[in-house]
Protein backbone atom coordinates (compact mmCIF):
# COMPACT_ATOMS: atom_id res chain seq x y z
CA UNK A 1 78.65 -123.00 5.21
CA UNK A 2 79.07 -125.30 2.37
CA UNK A 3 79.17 -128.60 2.11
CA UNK A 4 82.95 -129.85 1.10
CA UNK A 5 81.40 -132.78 -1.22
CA UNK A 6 80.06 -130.11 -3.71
CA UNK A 7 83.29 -128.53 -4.47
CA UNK A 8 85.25 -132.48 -4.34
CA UNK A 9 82.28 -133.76 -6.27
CA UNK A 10 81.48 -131.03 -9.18
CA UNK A 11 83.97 -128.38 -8.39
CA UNK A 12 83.09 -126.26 -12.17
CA UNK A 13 79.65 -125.86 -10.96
CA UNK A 14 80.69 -124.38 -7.64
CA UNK A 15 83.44 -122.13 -9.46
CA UNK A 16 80.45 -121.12 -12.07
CA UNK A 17 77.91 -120.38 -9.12
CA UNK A 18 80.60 -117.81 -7.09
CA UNK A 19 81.24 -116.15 -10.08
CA UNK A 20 77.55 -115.58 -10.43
CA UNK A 21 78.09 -113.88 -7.14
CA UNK A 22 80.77 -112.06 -7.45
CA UNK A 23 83.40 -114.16 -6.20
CA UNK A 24 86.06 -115.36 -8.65
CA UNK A 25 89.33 -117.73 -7.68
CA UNK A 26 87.98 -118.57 -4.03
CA UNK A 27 88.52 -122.34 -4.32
CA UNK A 28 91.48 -122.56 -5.27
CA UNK A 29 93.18 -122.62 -1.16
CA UNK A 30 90.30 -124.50 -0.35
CA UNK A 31 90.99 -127.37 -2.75
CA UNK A 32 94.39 -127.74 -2.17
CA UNK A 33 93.70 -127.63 1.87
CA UNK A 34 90.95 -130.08 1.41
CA UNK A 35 94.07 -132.45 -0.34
CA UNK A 36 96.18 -131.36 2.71
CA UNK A 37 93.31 -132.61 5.29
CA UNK A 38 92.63 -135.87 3.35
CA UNK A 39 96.22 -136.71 2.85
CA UNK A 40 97.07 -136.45 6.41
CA UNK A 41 93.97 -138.11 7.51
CA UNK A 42 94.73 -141.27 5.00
CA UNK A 43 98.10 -141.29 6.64
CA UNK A 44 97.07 -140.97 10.22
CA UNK A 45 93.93 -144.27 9.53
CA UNK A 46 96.76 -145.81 7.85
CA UNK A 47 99.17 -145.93 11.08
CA UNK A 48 96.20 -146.63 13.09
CA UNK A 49 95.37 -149.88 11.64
CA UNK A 50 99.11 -151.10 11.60
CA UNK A 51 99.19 -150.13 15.42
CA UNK A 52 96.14 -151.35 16.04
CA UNK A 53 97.28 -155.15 13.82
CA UNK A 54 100.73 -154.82 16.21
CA UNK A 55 98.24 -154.55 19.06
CA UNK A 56 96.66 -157.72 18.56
CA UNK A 57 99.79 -159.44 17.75
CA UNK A 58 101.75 -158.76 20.86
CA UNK A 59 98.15 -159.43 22.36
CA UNK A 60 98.68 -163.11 21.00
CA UNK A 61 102.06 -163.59 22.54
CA UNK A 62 103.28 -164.65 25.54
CA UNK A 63 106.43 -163.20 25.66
CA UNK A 64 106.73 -159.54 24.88
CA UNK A 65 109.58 -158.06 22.37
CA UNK A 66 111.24 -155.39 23.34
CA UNK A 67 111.69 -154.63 19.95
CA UNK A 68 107.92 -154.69 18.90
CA UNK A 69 106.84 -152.61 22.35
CA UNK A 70 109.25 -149.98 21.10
CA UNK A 71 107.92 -150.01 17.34
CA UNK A 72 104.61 -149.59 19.16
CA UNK A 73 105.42 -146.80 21.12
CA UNK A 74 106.99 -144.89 18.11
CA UNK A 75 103.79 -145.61 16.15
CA UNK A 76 101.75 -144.88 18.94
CA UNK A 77 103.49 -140.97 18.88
CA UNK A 78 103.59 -140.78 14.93
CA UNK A 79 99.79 -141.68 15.05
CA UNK A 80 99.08 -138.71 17.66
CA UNK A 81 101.15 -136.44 15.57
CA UNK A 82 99.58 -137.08 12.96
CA UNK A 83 95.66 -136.72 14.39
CA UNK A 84 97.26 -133.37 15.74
CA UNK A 85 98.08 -132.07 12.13
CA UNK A 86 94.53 -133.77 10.88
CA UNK A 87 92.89 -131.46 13.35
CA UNK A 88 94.92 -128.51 11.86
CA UNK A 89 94.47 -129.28 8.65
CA UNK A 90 90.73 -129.81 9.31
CA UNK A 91 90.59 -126.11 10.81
CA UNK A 92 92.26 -125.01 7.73
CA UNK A 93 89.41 -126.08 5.22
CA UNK A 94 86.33 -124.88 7.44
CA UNK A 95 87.95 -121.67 8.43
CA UNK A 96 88.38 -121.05 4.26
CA UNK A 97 84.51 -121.91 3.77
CA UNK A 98 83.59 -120.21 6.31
CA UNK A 99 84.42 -117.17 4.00
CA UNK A 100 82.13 -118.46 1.22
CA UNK A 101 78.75 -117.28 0.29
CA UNK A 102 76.31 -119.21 -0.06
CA UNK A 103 74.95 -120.85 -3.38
CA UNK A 104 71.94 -119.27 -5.26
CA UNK A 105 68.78 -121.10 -5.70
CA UNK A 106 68.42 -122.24 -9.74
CA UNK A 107 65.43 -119.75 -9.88
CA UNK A 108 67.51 -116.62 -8.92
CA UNK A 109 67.90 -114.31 -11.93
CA UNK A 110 71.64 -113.61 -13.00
CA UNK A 111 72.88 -110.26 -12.98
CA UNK A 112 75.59 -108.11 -11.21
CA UNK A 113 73.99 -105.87 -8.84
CA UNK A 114 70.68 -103.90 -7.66
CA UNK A 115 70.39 -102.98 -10.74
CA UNK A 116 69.67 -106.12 -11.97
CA UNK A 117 67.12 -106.87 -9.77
CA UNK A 118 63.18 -107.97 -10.72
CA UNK A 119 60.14 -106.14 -9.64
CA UNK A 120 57.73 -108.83 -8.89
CA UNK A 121 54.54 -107.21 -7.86
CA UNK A 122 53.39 -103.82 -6.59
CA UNK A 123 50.96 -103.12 -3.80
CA UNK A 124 48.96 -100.36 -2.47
CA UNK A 125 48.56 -96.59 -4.27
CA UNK A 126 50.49 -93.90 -3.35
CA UNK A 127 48.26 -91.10 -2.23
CA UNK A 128 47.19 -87.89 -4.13
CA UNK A 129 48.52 -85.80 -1.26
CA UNK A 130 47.34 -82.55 -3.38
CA UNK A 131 50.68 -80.79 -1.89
CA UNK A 132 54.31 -81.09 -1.95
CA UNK A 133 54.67 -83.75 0.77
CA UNK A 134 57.39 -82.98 3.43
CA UNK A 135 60.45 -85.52 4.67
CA UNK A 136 60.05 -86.99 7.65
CA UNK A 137 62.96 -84.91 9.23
CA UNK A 138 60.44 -81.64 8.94
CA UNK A 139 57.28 -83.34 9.88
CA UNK A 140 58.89 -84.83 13.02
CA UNK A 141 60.36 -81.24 13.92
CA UNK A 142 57.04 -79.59 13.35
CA UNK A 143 55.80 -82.09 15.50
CA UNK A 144 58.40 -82.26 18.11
CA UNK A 145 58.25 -85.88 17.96
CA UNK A 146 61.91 -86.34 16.90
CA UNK A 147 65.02 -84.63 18.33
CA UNK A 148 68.35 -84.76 16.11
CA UNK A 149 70.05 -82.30 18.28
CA UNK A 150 70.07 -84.43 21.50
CA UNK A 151 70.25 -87.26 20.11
CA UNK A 152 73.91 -85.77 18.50
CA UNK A 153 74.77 -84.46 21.93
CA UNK A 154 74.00 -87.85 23.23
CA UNK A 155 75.80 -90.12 20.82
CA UNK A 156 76.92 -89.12 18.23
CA UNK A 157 76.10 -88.29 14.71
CA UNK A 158 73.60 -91.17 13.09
CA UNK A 159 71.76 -91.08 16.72
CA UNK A 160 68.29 -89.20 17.41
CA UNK A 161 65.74 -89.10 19.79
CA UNK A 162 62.26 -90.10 19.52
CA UNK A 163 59.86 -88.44 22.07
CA UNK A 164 55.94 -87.94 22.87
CA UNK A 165 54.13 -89.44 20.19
CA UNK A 166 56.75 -90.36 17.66
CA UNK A 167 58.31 -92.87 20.81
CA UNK A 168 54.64 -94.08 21.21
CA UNK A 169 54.02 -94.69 17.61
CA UNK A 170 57.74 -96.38 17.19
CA UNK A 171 56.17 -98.38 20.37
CA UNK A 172 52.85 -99.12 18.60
CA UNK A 173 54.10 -100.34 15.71
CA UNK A 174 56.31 -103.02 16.93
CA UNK A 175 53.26 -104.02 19.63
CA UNK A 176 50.92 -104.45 15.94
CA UNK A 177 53.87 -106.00 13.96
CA UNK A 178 54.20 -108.85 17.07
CA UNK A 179 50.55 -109.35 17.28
CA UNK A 180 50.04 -109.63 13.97
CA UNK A 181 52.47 -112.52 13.72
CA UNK A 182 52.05 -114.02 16.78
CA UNK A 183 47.90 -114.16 16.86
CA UNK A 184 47.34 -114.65 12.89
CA UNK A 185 50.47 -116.09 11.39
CA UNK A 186 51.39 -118.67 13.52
CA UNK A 187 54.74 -117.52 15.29
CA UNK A 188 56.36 -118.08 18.60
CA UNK A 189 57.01 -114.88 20.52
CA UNK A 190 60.83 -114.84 21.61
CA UNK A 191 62.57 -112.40 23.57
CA UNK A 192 66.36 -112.97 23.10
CA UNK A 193 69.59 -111.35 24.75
CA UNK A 194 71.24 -108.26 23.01
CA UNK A 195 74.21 -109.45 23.39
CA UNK A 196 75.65 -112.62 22.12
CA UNK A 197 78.53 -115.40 22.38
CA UNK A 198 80.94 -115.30 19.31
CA UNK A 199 80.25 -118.68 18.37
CA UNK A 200 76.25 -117.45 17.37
CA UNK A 201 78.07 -114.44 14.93
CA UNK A 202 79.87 -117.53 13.23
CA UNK A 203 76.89 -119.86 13.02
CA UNK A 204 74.42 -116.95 11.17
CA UNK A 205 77.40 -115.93 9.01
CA UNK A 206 77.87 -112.85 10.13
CA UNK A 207 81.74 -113.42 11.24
CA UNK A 208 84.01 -113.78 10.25
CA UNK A 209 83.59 -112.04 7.10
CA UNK A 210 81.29 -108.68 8.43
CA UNK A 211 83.46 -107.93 12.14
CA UNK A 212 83.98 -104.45 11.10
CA UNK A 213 80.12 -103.59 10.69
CA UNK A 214 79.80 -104.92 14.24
CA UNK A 215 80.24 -103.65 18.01
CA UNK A 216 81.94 -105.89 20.46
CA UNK A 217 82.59 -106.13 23.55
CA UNK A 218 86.07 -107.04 23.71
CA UNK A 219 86.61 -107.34 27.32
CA UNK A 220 84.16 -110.13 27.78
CA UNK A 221 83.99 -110.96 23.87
CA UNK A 222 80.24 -110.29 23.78
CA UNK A 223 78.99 -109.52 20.62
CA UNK A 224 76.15 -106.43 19.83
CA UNK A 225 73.17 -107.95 17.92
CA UNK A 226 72.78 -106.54 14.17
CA UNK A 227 69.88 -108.30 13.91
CA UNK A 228 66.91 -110.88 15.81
CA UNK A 229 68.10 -113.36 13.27
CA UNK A 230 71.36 -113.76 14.93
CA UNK A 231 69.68 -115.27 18.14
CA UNK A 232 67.14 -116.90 16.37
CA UNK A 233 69.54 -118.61 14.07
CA UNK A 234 71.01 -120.28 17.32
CA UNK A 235 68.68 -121.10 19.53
CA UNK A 236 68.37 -124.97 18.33
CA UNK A 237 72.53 -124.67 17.78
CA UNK A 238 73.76 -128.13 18.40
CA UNK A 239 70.46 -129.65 18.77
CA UNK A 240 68.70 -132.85 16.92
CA UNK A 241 64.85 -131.83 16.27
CA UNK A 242 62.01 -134.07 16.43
CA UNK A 243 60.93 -133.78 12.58
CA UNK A 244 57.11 -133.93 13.27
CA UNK A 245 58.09 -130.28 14.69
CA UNK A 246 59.05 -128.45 11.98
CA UNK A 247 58.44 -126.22 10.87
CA UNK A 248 59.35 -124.08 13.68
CA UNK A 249 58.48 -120.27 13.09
CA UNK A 250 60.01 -117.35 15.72
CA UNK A 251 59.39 -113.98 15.64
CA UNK A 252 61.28 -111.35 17.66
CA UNK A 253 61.42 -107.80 18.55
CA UNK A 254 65.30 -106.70 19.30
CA UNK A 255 67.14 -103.26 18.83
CA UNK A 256 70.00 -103.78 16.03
CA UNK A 257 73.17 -102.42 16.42
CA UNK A 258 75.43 -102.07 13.32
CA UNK A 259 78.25 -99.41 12.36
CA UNK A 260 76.53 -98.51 9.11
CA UNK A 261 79.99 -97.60 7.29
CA UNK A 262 78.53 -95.38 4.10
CA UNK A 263 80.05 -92.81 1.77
CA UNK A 264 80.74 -89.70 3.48
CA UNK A 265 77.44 -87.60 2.49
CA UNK A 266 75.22 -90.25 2.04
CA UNK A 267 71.51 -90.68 3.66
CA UNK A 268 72.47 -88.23 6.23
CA UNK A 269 69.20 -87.17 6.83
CA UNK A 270 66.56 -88.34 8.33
CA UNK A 271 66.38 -91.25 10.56
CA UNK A 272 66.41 -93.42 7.60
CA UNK A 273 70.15 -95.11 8.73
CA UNK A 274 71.48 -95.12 11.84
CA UNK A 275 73.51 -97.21 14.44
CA UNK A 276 71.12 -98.85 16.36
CA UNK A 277 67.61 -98.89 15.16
CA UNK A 278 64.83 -101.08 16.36
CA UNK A 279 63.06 -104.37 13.47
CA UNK A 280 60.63 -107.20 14.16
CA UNK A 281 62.36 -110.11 12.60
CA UNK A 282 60.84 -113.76 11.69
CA UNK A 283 62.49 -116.74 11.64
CA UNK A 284 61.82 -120.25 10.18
CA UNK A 285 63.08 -123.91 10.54
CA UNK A 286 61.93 -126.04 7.60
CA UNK A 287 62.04 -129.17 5.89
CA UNK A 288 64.11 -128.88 2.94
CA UNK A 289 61.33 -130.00 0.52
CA UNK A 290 58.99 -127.02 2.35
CA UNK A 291 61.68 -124.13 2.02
CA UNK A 292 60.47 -122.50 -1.66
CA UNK A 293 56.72 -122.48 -0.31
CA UNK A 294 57.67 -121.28 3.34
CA UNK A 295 59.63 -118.38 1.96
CA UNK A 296 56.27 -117.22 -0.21
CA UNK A 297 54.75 -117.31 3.36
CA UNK A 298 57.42 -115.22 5.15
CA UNK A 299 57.24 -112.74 2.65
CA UNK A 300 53.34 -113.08 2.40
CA UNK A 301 53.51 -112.60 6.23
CA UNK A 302 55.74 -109.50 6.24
CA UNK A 303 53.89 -108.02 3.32
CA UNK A 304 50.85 -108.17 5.01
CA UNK A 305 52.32 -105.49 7.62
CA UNK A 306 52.24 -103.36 4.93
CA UNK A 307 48.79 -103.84 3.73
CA UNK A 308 47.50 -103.63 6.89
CA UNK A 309 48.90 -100.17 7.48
CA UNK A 310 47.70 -99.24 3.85
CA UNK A 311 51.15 -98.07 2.78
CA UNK A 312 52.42 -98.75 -1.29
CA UNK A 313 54.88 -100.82 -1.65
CA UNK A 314 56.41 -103.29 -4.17
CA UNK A 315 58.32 -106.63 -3.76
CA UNK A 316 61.77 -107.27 -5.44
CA UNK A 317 63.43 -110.60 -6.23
CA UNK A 318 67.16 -109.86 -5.95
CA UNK A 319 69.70 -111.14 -8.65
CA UNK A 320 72.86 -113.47 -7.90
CA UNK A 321 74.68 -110.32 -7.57
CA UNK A 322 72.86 -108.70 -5.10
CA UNK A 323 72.50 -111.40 -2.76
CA UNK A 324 73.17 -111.46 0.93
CA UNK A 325 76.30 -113.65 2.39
CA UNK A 326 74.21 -116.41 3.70
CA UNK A 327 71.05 -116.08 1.34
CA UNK A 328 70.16 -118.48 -1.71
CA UNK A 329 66.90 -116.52 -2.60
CA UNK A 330 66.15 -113.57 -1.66
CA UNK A 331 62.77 -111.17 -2.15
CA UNK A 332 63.13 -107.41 -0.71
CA UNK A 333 59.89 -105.29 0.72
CA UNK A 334 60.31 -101.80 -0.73
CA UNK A 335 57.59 -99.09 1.12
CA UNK A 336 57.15 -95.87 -1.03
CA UNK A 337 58.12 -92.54 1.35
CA UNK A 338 56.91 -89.62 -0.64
CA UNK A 339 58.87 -86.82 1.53
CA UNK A 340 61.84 -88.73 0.69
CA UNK A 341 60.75 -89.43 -2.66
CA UNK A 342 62.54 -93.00 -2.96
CA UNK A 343 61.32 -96.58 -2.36
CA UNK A 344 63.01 -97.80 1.43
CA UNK A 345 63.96 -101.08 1.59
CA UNK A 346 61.80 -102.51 5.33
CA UNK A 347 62.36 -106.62 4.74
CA UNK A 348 64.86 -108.59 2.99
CA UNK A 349 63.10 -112.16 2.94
CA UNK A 350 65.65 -114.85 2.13
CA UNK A 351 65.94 -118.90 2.25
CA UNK A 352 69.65 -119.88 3.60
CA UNK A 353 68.95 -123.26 2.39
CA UNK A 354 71.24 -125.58 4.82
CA UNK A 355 74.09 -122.87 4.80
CA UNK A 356 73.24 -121.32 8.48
CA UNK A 357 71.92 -124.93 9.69
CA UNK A 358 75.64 -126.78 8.77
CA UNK A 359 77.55 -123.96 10.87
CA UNK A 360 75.62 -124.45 13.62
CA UNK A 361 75.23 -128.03 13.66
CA UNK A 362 71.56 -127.68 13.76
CA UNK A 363 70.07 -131.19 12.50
CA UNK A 364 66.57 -133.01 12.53
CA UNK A 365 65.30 -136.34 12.08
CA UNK A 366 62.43 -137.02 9.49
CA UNK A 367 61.39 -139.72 11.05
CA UNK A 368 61.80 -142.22 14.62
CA UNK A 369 65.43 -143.44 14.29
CA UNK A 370 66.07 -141.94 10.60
CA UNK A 371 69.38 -140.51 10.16
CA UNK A 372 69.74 -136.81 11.20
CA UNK A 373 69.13 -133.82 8.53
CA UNK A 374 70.41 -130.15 7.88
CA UNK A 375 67.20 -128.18 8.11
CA UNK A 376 66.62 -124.98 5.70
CA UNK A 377 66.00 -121.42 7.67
CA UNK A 378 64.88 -118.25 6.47
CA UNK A 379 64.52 -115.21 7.68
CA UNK A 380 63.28 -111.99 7.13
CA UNK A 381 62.19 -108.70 8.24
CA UNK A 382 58.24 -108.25 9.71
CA UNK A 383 59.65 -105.67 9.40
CA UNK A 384 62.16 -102.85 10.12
CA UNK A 385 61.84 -100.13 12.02
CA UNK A 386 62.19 -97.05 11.17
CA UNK A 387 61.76 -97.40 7.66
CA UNK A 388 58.06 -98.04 8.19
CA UNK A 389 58.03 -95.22 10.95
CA UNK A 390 58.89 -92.78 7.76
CA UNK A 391 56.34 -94.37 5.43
CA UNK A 392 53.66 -93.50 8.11
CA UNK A 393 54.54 -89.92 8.30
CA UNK A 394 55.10 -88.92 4.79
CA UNK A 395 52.13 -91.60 3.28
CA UNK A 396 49.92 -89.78 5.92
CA UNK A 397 50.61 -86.13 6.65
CA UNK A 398 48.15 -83.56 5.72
CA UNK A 399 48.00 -80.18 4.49
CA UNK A 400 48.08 -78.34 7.83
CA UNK A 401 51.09 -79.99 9.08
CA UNK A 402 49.22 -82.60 11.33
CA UNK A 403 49.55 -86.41 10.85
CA UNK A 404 46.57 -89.03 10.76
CA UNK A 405 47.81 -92.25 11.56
CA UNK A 406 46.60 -95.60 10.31
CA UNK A 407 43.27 -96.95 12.08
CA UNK A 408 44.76 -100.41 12.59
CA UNK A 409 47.27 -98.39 14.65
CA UNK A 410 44.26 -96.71 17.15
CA UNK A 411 44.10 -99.57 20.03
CA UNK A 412 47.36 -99.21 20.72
CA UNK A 413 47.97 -95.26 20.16
């Protein structure tokens, strides 16, 4: 959410920074309800301190006037009618910014879309297979390790099954991802619920804007996790932190649930998208001064997955047109699948700056007795099942059909 004092204060530079994203003539109703809100609330202090000077004066009288009890009474109702429309008017304004993206960083290159995105370094070597590598929808029918067929009959198109070894390796690779991050890089294990208040949608910014790409529960108004960094962007919602804590770093395993709305036709095969799929996410609370060096270590930490499992891959800064809602600076993990033949997207590593922090009233102090602060969070991927599940299968089939997994992978295989 962004703060109203940059569009009162330098409103061109807002306008010129949404445009840069995409969005053109979105201040407009938020100006003139900002007006609205200040108007009424100059009104309603005004009445305030003229009831609140007939207070005292009747207070220094004996005798009180029937005539100045009743002007006090009628000011008295004006005054809560007005602090009722204040409130309105108040709702007005946050529910418009609430629709806003959030501003990118100075360092993010302009463009439109993907297309204008930067490679920034490349990783790993893609193997000389020395045959034409399968997808990973043959390999894991040859293997009978994944079952489209039941997992259509049990939910659905964009459902499968994994079984034998292909639900052990899915199981191995989040237990490496978590110990990975939780033994060498410093994070705090959480396990969060699956399910979540609407409030916590609100505060990460995924509603109001994204409600059709998730599942509810409307009966009980629970909302379907698309994502660990839901949870983990409200666990401290509402709270004051102790400065000397930050920063605060969470990882978390979680299945994702999202209704993946594509072109008719489009990555149909394969496991590659689906409705509920299963990502190790990490999750950072930072010092505003620390956020451009913390998100080099997120996505130092979530590239190291990859290295680790010896897979190619390459890192992409994303332009201000390809940014997510929330996101100020973004870098994306790309893993090479040669079955597939195309680059798959496993992390999206991005600073929110104070955007996620200010909608959920998330604030710390720098110091003993120091005024409170909007912290920066970032998030990313570490990383996303089963993106990485492909990788492994294509990057490491062999000739005869069999597949010979990664030997960081053998303790827990």
């Amino acid at each position: 959410m962004l703060d109203i004092r940059l569009i009162r204060e330098d409103r061109p530079a807002v306008e010129r920074a949404m445009e840069l994203r995409g969005v053109s003539d979105a201040l407009g109703p938020i100006v003139e309800a900002d007006e609205r809100y200040r108007q009424v609330l100059r009104e309603t202090e005004d009445l305030r301190a003229q009831h609140n000077q007939a207070s005292k004066q009747l207070g220094r009288t004996k005798e009180k006037p029937q005539e100045l009890l009743d002007e006090l009474r009628v000011m008295g109702e004006r005054t809560a009618e007005l602090q009722r429309q204040t409130r309105e008017a108040k709702d007005v304004v946050d529910a418009l910014l609430l629709e806003l993206p959030n501003l990118p960083h100075e360092s993010v290159p302009e463009g439109a879309d993907a297309n204008d995105n930067v490679v920034v370094r490349t990783g790993g070597t893609p193997r000389e297979l020395g045959f034409d590598p399968l997808p990973h929808w043959e390999i894991g029918e040859r293997l009978d390790i994944i079952d489209f067929a039941r997992g259509v009959k049990l939910s659905g198109s964009r459902f499968y099954v994994l079984k034998g070894m292909g639900a052990r390796l899915q199981r191995a690779l989040i237990a490496f991802m978590l110990d990975l991050h939780t033994k060498e890089h410093g994070y705090t294990e959480v396990y969060p619920p699956f399910m979540l208040h609407r409030e916590c949608m609100v505060g990460s910014g995924n509603l109001p804007k994204f409600a059709d790409n998730l599942y509810h529960d409307a009966e009980e108004d629970y909302w379907f996790v698309p994502t660990a960094e839901v949870p983990l962007t409200n666990l401290h919602r509402d709270e004051i932190l102790d400065g000397a804590s930050l920063p605060l770093r969470y990882t978390a395993y979680t299945p994702c649930f999202r209704r993946e709305k594509m072109a008719a036709g489009k990555d149909t095969r394969g496991i590659k998208r689906g409705h509920q799929f299963d990502k190790v996410e990490l999750y950072k609370y930072v010092r505003p001064e620390e956020s451009d060096r913390e998100l080099d270590g997120l996505v130092a930490d979530a590239e190291e997955v990859l290295k680790r499992l010896h897979l190619p891959y390459r890192i992409i800064q994303l332009c201000t047109g390809d940014l997510g809602f929330a996101a100020c600076k973004t870098f994306d993990i790309e893993v090479w699948a040669p079955g597939s033949n195309e680059w798959l997207e496993v992390s999206s590593c991005s600073n929110c700056a104070d955007f996620q922090s200010r909608r959920t009233n998330i604030r710390f102090r720098p110091e003993p007795g120091a005024k409170p602060q909007f912290p920066h969070t970032l998030n990313g991927s570490g990383l996303a099942l089963p993106r990485v599940f492909i990788a492994v299968l294509e990057n490491y089939q062999q000739a005869d059909g069999t597949v010979l997994l990664p030997e960081v992978l053998d303790r827990y295989m």
